[in-house]
C-alpha atoms as a PDB file:
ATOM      1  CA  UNK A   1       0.000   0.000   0.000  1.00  0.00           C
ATOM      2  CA  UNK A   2       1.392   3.608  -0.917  1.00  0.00           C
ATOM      3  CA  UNK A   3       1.178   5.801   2.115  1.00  0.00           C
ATOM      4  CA  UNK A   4       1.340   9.136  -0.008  1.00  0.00           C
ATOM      5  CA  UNK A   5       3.999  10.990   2.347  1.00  0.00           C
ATOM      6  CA  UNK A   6       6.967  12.300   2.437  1.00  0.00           C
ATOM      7  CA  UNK A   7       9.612  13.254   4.964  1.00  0.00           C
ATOM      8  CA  UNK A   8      11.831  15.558   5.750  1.00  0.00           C
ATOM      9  CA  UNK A   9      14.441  17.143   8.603  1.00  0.00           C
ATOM     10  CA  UNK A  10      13.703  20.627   9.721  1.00  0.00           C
ATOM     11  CA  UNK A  11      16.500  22.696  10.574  1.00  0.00           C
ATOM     12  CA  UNK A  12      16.238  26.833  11.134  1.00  0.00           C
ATOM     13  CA  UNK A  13      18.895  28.529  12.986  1.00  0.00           C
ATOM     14  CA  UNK A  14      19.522  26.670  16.274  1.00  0.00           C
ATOM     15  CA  UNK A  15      15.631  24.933  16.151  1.00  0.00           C
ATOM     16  CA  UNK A  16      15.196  21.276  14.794  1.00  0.00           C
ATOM     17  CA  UNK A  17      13.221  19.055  14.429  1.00  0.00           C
ATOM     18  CA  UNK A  18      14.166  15.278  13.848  1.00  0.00           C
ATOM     19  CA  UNK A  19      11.456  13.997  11.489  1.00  0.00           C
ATOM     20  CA  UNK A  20       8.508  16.588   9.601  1.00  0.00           C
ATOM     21  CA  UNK A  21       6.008  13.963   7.824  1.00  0.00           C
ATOM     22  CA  UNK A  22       3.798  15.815   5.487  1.00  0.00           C
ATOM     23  CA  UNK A  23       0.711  15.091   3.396  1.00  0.00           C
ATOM     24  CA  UNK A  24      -2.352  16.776   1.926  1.00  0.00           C
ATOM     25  CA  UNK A  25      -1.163  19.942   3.243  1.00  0.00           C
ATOM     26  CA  UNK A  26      -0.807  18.575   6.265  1.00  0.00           C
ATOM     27  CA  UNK A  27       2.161  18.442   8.787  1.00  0.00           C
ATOM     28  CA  UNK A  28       3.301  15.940  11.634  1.00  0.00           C
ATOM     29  CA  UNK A  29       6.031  16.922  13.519  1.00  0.00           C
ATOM     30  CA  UNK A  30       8.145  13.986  15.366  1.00  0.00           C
ATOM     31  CA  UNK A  31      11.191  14.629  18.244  1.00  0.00           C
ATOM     32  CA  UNK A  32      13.136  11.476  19.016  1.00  0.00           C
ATOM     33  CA  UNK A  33      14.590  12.491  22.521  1.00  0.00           C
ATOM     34  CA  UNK A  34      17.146   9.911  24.171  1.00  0.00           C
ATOM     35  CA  UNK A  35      17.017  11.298  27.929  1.00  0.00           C
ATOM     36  CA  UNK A  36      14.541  12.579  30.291  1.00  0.00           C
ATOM     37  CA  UNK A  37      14.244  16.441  30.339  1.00  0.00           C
ATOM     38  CA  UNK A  38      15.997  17.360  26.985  1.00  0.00           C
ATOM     39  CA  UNK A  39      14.682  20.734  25.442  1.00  0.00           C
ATOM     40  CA  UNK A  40      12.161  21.268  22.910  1.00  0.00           C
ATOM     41  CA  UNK A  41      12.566  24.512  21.922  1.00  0.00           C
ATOM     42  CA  UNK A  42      12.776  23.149  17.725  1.00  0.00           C
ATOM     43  CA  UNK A  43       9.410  21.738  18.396  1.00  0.00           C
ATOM     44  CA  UNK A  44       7.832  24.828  19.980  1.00  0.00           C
ATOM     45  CA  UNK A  45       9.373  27.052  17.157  1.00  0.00           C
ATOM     46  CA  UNK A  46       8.026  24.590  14.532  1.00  0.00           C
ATOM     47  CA  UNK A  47       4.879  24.600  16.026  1.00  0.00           C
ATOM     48  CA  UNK A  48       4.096  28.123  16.035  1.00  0.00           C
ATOM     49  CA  UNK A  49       5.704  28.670  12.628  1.00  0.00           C
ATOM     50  CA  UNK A  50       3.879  25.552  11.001  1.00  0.00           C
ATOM     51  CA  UNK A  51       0.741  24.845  13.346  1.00  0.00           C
ATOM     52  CA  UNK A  52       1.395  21.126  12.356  1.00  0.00           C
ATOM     53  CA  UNK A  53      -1.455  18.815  12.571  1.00  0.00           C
ATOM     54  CA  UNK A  54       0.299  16.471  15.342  1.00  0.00           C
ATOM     55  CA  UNK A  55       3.175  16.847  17.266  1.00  0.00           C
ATOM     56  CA  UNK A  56       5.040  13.297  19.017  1.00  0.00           C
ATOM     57  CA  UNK A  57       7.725  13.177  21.371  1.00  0.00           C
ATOM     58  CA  UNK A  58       9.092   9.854  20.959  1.00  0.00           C
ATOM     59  CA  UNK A  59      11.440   8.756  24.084  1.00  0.00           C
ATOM     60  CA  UNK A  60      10.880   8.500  28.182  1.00  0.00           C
ATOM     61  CA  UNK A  61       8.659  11.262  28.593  1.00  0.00           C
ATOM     62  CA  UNK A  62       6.391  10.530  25.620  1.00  0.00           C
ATOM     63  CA  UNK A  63       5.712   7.550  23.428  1.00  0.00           C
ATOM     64  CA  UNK A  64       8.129   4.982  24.184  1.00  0.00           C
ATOM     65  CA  UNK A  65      10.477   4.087  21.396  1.00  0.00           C
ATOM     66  CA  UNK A  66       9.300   0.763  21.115  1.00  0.00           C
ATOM     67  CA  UNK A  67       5.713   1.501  20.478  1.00  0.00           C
ATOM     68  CA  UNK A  68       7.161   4.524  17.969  1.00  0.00           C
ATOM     69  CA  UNK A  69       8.703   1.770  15.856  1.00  0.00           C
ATOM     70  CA  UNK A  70       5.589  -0.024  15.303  1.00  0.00           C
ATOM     71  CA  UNK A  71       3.264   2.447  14.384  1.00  0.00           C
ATOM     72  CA  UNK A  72       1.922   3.031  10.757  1.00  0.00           C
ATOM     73  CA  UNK A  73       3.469   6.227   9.969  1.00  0.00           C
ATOM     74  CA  UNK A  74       0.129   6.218   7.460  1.00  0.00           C
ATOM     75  CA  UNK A  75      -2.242   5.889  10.461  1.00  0.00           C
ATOM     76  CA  UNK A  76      -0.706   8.993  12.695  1.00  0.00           C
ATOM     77  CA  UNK A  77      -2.645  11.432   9.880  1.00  0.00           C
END
């Protein structure tokens, strides 16, 4: 089955963010944190210069890892 997205890196200044996913005009932002407490601040920038549809943060203090890896990227739009 074609999922119909593609998926970029978004970089601006100091702000990133590790994985964009993007279709029908529509924008999922994804952070892939290692450790507890690590800054966000490329999410937060994205977010109010994007206003993407969904925004994960994959690692111990969001969705662990493991259940990251075996989600339907197709399914999280």
């Amino acid at each position: 089955m074609t999922q119909n997205f593609t998926i970029h890196y978004w970089r601006e200044g100091n702000n990133e963010v590790d994985f964009v996913l993007e279709k029908n005009n529509k924008l999922i932002a994804i952070e892939v944190k290692s450790s507890r407490a690590a800054e966000t601040k490329g999410m937060m920038a994205f977010e109010k210069k994007y206003q993407p549809s969904k925004i994960l943060l994959v690692g111990d203090d969001g969705l662990p890892w493991q259940d990251f890896l075996l989600t339907d990227p197709g399914s999280m739009f």
